[in-house]
Protein backbone atom coordinates (compact mmCIF):
# COMPACT_ATOMS: atom_id res chain seq x y z
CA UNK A 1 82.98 62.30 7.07
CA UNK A 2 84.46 65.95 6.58
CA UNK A 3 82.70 68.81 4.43
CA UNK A 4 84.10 70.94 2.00
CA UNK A 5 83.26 73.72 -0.54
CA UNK A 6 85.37 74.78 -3.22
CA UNK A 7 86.32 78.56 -3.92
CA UNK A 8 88.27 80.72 -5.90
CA UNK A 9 89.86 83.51 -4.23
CA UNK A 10 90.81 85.31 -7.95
CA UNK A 11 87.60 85.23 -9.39
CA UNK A 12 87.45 82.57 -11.61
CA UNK A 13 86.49 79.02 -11.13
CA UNK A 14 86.74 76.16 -13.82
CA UNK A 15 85.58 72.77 -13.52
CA UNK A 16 86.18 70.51 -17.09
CA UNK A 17 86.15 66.83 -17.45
CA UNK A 18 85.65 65.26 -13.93
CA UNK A 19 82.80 63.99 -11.45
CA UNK A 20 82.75 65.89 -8.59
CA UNK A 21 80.66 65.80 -5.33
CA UNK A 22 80.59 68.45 -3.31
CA UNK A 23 79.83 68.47 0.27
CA UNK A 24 79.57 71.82 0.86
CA UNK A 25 81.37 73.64 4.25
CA UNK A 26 79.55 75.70 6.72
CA UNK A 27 80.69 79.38 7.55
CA UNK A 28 79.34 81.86 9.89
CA UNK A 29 79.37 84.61 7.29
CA UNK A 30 77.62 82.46 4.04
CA UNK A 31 76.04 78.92 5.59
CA UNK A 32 76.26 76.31 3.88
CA UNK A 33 78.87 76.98 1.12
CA UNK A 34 79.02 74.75 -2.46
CA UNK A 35 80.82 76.03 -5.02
CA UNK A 36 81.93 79.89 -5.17
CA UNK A 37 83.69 82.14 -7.59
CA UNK A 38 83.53 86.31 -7.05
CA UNK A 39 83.15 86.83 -10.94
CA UNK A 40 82.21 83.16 -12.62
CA UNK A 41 82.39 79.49 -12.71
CA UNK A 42 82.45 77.22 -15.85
CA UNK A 43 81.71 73.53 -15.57
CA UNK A 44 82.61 72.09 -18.97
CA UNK A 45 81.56 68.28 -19.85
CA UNK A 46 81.63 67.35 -16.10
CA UNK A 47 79.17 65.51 -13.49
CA UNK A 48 78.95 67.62 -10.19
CA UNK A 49 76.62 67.10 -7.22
CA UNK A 50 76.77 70.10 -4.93
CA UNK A 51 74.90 70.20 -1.66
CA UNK A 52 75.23 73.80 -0.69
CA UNK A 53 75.07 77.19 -2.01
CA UNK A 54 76.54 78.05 -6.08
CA UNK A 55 77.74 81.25 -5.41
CA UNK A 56 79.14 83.81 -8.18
CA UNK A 57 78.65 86.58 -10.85
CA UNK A 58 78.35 83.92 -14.17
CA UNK A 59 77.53 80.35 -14.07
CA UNK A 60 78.83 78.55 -17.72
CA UNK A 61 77.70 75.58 -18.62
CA UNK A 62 79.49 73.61 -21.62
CA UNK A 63 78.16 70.02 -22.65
CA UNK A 64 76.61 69.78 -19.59
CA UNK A 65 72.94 71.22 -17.96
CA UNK A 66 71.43 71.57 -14.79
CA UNK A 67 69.85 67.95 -14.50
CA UNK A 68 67.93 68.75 -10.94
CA UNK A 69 66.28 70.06 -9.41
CA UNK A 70 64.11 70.14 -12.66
CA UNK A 71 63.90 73.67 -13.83
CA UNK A 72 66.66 75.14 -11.87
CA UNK A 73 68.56 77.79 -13.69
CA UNK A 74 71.40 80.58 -12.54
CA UNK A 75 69.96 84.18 -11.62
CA UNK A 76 72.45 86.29 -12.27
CA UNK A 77 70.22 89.20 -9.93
CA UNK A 78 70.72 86.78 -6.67
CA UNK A 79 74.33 85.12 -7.97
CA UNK A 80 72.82 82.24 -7.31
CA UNK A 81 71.11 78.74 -8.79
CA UNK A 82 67.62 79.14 -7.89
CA UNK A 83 64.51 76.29 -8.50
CA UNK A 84 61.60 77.01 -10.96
CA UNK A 85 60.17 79.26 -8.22
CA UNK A 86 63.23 81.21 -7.78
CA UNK A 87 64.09 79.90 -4.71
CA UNK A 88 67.85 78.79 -3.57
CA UNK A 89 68.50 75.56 -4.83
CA UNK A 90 71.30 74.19 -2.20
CA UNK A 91 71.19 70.77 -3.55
CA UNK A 92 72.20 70.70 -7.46
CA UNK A 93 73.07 67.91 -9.88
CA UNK A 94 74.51 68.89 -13.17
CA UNK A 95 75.69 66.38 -15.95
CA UNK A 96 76.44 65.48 -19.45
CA UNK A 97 73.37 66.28 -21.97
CA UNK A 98 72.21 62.24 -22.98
CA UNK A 99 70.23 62.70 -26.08
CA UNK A 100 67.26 61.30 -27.16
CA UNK A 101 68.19 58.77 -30.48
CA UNK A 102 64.79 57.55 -30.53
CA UNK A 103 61.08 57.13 -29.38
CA UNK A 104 58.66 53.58 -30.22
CA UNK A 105 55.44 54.62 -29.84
CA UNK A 106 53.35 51.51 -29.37
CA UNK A 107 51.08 50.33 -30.56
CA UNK A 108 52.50 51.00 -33.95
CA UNK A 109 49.48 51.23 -36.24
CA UNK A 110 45.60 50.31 -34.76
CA UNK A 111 41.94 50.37 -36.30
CA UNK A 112 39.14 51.81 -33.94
CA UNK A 113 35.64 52.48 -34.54
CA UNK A 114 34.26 56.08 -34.20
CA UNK A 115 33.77 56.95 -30.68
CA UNK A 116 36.77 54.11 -29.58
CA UNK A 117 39.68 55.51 -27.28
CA UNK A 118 43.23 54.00 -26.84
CA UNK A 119 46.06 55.03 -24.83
CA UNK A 120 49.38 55.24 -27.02
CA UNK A 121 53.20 54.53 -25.15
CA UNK A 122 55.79 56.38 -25.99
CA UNK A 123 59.31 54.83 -25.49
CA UNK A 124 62.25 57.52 -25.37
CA UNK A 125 65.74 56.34 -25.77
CA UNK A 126 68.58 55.68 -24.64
CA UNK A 127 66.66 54.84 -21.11
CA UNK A 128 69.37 57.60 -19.33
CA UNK A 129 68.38 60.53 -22.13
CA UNK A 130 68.09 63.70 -20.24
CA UNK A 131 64.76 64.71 -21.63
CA UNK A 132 62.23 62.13 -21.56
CA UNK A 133 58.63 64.22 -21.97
CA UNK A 134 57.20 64.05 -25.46
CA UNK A 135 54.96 66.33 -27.08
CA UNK A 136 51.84 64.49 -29.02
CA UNK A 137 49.93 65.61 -31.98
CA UNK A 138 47.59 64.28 -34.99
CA UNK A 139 48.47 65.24 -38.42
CA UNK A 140 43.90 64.76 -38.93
CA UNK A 141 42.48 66.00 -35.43
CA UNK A 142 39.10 65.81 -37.11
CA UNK A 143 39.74 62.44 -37.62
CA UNK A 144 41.98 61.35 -34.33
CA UNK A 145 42.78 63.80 -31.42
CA UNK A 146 45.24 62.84 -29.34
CA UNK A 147 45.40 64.33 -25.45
CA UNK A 148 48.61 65.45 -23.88
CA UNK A 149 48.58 61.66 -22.38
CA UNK A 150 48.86 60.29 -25.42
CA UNK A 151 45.30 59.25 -25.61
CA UNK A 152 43.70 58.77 -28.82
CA UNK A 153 40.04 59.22 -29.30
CA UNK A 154 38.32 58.46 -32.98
CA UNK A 155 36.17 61.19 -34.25
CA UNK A 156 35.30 60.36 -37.57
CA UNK A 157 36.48 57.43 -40.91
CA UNK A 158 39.29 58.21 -42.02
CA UNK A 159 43.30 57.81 -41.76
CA UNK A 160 45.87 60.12 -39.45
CA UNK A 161 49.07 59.52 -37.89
CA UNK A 162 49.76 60.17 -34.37
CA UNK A 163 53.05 61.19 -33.65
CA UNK A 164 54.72 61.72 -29.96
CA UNK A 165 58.31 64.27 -30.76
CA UNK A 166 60.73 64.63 -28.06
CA UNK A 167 60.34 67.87 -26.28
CA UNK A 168 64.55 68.17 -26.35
CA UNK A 169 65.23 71.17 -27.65
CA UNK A 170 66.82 71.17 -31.16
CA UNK A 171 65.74 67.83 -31.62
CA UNK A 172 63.15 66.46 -34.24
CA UNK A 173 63.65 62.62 -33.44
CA UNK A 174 59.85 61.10 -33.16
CA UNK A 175 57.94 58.40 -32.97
CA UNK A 176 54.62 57.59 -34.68
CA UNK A 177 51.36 55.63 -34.71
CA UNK A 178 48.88 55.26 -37.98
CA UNK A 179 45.28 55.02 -36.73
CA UNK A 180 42.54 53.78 -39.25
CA UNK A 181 38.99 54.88 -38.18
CA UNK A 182 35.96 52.77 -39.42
CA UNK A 183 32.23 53.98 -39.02
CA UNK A 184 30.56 52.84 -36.24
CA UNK A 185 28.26 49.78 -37.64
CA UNK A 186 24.44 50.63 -37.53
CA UNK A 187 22.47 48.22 -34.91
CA UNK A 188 20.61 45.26 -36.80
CA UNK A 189 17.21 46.10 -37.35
CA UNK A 190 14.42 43.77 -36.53
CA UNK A 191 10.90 43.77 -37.02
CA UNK A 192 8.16 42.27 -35.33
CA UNK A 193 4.96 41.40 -36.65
């Protein structure tokens, strides 16, 4: 198996409509070497796996994202694709944006009793979508809170609706649950004579 990085010796690199997977080559002077460009790279609606070092000035990114390592991004200080810690990423996936068309939150509707918890499901689709993490909130917190988990717990009667949004950005597409919450019953009462 041979290793090889791809370069641009004017500058500019452009990578549009393709899957690519880059093996990057080792040199003395860099390590290992990915992708580099002296002023910038675009990668336009393509798929590329790169194991090794993104090197250059500007990193473009059209109908396409960084898909991991999950919050990666291009600091233009270093001229390099660092992680969420702002370390050197030298193993990066980027790929087409697959949005989210919809989210079934189940189950659908449900009754509790004050005091009652239930954990709700949230289904994003299509199963590839690039962002899968939901955000969940209740339109009557007094009556239903809902934790970050998606667990419901029933404060007091009354109706709410629980809904868990995508957390794509742009997007509104959400799913939703109607909770009913009944009093708690009182204890029979006995007496004993």
């Amino acid at each position: 198996e041979k290793y090889y990085s791809i370069s641009s010796n004017d500058g500019f690199l452009m990578l549009s409509d393709l899957t690519l997977d880059v093996k990057g080559g080792y040199s003395s002077e860099y390590g290992t070497l990915g992708i580099w460009a002296e002023d910038s790279i675009v990668i336009k609606n393509a798929t590329v796996t790169i194991s090794g070092k993104t090197s250059t000035g500007s990193l473009t990114l059209e109908g396409c994202q960084i898909l991991s390592p999950e919050g990666a991004r291009f600091d233009k200080e270093k001229r390099k694709v660092v992680d969420a810690n702002g370390n050197l990423v030298t193993n990066l996936k980027i790929g087409k944006k697959e949005p989210v068309t919809g989210i079934t939150v189940t189950p659908s509707n449900q009754t509790l009793k004050v005091g009652e918890t239930l954990t709700l499901t949230a289904t994003v689709v299509p199963d590839n979508a690039t962002e899968k993490g939901v955000t969940w909130s209740s339109s009557d917190a007094t009556t239903a809170s809902v934790s970050e988990t998606g667990e419901v717990t029933a404060l007091k009667k009354g109706k709410c609706t629980i809904t868990a949004q995508t957390k794509e950005e742009g997007s509104k597409v959400k799913g939703i649950c109607e909770i009913v919450v009944t009093s708690q019953e009182a204890p029979a009462k006995f007496s004993i004579t």
